[in-house]
C-alpha atoms as a PDB file:
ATOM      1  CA  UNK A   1      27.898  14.333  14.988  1.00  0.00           C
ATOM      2  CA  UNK A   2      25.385  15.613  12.473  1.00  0.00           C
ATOM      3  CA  UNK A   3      22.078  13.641  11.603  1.00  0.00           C
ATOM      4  CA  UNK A   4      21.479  13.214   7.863  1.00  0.00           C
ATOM      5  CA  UNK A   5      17.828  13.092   7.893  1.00  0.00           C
ATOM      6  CA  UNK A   6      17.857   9.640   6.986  1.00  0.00           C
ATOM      7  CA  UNK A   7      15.624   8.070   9.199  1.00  0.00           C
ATOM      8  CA  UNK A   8      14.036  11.247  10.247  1.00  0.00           C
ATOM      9  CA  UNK A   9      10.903  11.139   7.532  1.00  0.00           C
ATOM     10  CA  UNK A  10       9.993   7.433   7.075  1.00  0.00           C
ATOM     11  CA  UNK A  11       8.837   6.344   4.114  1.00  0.00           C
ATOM     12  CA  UNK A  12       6.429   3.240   3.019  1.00  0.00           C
ATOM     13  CA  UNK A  13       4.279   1.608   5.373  1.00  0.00           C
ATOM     14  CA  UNK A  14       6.025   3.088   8.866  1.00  0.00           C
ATOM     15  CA  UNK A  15       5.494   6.572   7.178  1.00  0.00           C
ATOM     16  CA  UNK A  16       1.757   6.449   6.243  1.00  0.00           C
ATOM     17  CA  UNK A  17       0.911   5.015   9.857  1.00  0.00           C
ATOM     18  CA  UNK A  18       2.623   8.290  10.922  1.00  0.00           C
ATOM     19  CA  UNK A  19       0.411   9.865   9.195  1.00  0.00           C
ATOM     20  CA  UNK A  20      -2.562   8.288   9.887  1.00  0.00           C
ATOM     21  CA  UNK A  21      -1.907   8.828  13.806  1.00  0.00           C
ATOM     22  CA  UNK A  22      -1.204  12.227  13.246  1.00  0.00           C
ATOM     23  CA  UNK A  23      -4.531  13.322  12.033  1.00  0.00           C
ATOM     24  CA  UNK A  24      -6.085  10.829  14.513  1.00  0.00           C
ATOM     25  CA  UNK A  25      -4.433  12.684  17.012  1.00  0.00           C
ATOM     26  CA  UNK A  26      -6.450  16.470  15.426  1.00  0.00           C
ATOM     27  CA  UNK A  27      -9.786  15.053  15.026  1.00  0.00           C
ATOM     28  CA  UNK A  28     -11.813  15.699  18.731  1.00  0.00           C
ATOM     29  CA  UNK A  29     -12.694  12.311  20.481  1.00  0.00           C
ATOM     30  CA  UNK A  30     -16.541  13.563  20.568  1.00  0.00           C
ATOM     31  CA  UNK A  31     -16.382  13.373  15.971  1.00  0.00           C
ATOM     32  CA  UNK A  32     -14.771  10.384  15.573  1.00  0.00           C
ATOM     33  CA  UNK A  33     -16.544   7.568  13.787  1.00  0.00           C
ATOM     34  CA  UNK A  34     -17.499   4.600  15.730  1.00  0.00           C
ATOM     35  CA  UNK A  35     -16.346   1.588  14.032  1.00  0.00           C
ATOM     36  CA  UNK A  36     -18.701  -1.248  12.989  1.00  0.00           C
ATOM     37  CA  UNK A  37     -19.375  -3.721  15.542  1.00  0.00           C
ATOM     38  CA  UNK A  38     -18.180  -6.347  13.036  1.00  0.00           C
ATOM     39  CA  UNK A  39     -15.390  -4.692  10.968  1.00  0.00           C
ATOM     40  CA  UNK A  40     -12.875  -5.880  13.134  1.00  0.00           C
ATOM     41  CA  UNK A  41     -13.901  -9.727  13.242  1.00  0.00           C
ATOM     42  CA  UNK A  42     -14.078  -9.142   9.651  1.00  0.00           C
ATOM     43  CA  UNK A  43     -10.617  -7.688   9.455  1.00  0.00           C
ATOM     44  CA  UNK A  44      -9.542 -10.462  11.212  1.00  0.00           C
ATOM     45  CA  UNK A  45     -11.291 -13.136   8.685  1.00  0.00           C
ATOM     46  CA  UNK A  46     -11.669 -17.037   9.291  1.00  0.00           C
ATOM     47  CA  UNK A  47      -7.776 -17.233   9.608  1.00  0.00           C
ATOM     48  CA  UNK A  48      -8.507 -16.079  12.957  1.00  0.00           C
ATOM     49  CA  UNK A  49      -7.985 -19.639  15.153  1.00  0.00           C
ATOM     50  CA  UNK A  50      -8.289 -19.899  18.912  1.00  0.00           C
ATOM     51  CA  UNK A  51      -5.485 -21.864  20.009  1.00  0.00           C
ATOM     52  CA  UNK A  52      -5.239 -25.583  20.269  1.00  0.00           C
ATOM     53  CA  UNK A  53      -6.736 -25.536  16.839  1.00  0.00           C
ATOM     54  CA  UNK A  54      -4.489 -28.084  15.181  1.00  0.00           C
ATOM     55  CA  UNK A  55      -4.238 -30.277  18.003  1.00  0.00           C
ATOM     56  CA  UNK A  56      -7.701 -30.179  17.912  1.00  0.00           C
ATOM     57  CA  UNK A  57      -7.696 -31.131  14.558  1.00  0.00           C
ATOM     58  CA  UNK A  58      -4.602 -34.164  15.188  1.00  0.00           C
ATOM     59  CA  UNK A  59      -6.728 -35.361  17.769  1.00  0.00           C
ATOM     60  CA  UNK A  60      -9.626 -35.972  15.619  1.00  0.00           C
ATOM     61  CA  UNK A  61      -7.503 -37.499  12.604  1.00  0.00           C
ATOM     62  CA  UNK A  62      -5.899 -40.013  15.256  1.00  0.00           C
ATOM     63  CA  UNK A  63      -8.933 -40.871  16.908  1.00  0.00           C
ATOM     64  CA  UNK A  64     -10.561 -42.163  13.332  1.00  0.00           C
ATOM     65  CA  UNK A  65      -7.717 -43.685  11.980  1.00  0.00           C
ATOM     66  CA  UNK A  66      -7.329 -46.297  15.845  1.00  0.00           C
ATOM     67  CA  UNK A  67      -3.682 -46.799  15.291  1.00  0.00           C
ATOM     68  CA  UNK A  68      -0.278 -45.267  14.109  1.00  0.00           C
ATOM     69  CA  UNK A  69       0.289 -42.527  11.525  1.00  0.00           C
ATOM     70  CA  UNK A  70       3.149 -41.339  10.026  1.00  0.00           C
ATOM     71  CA  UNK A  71       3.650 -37.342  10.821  1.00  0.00           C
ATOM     72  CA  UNK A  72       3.286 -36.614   7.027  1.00  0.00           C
ATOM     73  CA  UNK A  73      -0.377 -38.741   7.017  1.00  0.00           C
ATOM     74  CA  UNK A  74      -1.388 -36.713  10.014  1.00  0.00           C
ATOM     75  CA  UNK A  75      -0.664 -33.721   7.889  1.00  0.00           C
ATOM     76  CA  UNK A  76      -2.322 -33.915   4.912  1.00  0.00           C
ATOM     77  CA  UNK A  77      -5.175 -35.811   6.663  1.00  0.00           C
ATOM     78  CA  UNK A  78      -5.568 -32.601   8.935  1.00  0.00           C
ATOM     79  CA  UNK A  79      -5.694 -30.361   5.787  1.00  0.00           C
ATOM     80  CA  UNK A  80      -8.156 -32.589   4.288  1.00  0.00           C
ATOM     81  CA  UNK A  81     -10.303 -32.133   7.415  1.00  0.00           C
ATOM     82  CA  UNK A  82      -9.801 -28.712   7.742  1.00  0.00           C
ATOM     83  CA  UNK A  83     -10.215 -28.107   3.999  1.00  0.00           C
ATOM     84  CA  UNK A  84      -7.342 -25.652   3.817  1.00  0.00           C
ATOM     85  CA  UNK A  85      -3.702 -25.849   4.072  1.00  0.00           C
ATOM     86  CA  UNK A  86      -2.061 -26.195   7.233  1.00  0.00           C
ATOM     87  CA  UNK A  87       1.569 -25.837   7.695  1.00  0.00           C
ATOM     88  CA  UNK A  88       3.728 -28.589   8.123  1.00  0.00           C
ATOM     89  CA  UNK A  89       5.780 -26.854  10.841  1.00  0.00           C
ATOM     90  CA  UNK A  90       2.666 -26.460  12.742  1.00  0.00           C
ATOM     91  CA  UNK A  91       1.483 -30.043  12.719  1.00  0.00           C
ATOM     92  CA  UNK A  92       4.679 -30.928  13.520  1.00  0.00           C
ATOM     93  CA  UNK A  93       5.358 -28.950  16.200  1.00  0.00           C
ATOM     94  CA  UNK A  94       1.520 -29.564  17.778  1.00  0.00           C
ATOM     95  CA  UNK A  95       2.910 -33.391  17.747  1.00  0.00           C
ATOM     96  CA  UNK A  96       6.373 -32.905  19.049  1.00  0.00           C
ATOM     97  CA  UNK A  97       4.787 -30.347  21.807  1.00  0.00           C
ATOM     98  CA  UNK A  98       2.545 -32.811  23.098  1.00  0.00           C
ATOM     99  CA  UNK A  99       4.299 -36.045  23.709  1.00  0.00           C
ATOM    100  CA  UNK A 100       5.385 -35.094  26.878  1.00  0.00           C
ATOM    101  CA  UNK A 101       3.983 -33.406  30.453  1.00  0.00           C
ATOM    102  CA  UNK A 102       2.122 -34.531  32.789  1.00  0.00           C
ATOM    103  CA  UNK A 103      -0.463 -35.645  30.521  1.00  0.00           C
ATOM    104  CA  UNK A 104       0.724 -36.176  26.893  1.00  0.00           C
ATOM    105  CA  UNK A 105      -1.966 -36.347  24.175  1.00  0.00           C
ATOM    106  CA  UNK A 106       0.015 -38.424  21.764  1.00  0.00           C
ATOM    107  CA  UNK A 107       2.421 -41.568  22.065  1.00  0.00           C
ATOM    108  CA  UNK A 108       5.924 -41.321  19.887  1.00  0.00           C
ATOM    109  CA  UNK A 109       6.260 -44.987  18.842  1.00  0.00           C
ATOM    110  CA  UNK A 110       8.955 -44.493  16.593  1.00  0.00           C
ATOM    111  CA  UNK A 111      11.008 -41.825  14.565  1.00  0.00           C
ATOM    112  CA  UNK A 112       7.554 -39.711  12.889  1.00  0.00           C
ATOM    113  CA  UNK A 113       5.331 -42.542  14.044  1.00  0.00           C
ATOM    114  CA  UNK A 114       2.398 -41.120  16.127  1.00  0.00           C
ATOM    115  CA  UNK A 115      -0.889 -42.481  17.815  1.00  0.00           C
ATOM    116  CA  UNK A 116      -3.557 -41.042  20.185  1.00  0.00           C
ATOM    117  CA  UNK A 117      -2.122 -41.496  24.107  1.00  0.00           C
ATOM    118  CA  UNK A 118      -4.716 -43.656  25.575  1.00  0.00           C
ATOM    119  CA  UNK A 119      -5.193 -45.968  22.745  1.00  0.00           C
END
């Protein structure tokens, strides 16, 4: 079996990391640049959450509101408190996540019906 050199010089993104690693790999340890102390939180950028974030967030819209929300409510109730968009699959999964355990944050009263265990 004969390889075609197909796969053997990558191309596009995989190809220019390559690269970059090979001349990494030249330049002596004792020359290299150090990076900025805060170019990697900026890389990073206010996307960067710790987690819990959103339930954080559900938490804080259920404990105003005192009563049942609809999981669509919670949503855009969380991006309004957040004051960015949040995804729908993430809300929705910080609900569904934490209805159950040994201590659940949130009640399931009915199909997309939520409220704040406790209450």
């Amino acid at each position: 079996m004969d390889l075609i050199g197909v796969l053997s010089n990558p191309v596009g993104p995989l190809g220019v990391l390559l690269d970059w690693a090979g001349r990494e790999a030249e330049v002596p340890a004792g020359h290299r640049p150090a990076p900025h102390p805060g170019q990697a939180a900026r890389a990073i950028g206010t996307r960067h959450r710790r987690p819990g974030w959103i339930v954080d967030a559900i938490v804080r819209v259920l404990a105003d509101r005192r009563g049942p929300m609809q999981a669509r409510a919670i949503h855009a109730a969380v991006e309004a408190l957040l004051g960015e968009p949040v995804l729908w699959g993430s809300v929705k999964s910080s609900l569904a996540t934490n209805v159950s355990g040994s201590t659940p944050r949130f009640v399931r009263l009915a199909r997309g019906r939520y409220v704040l265990a406790g209450l």
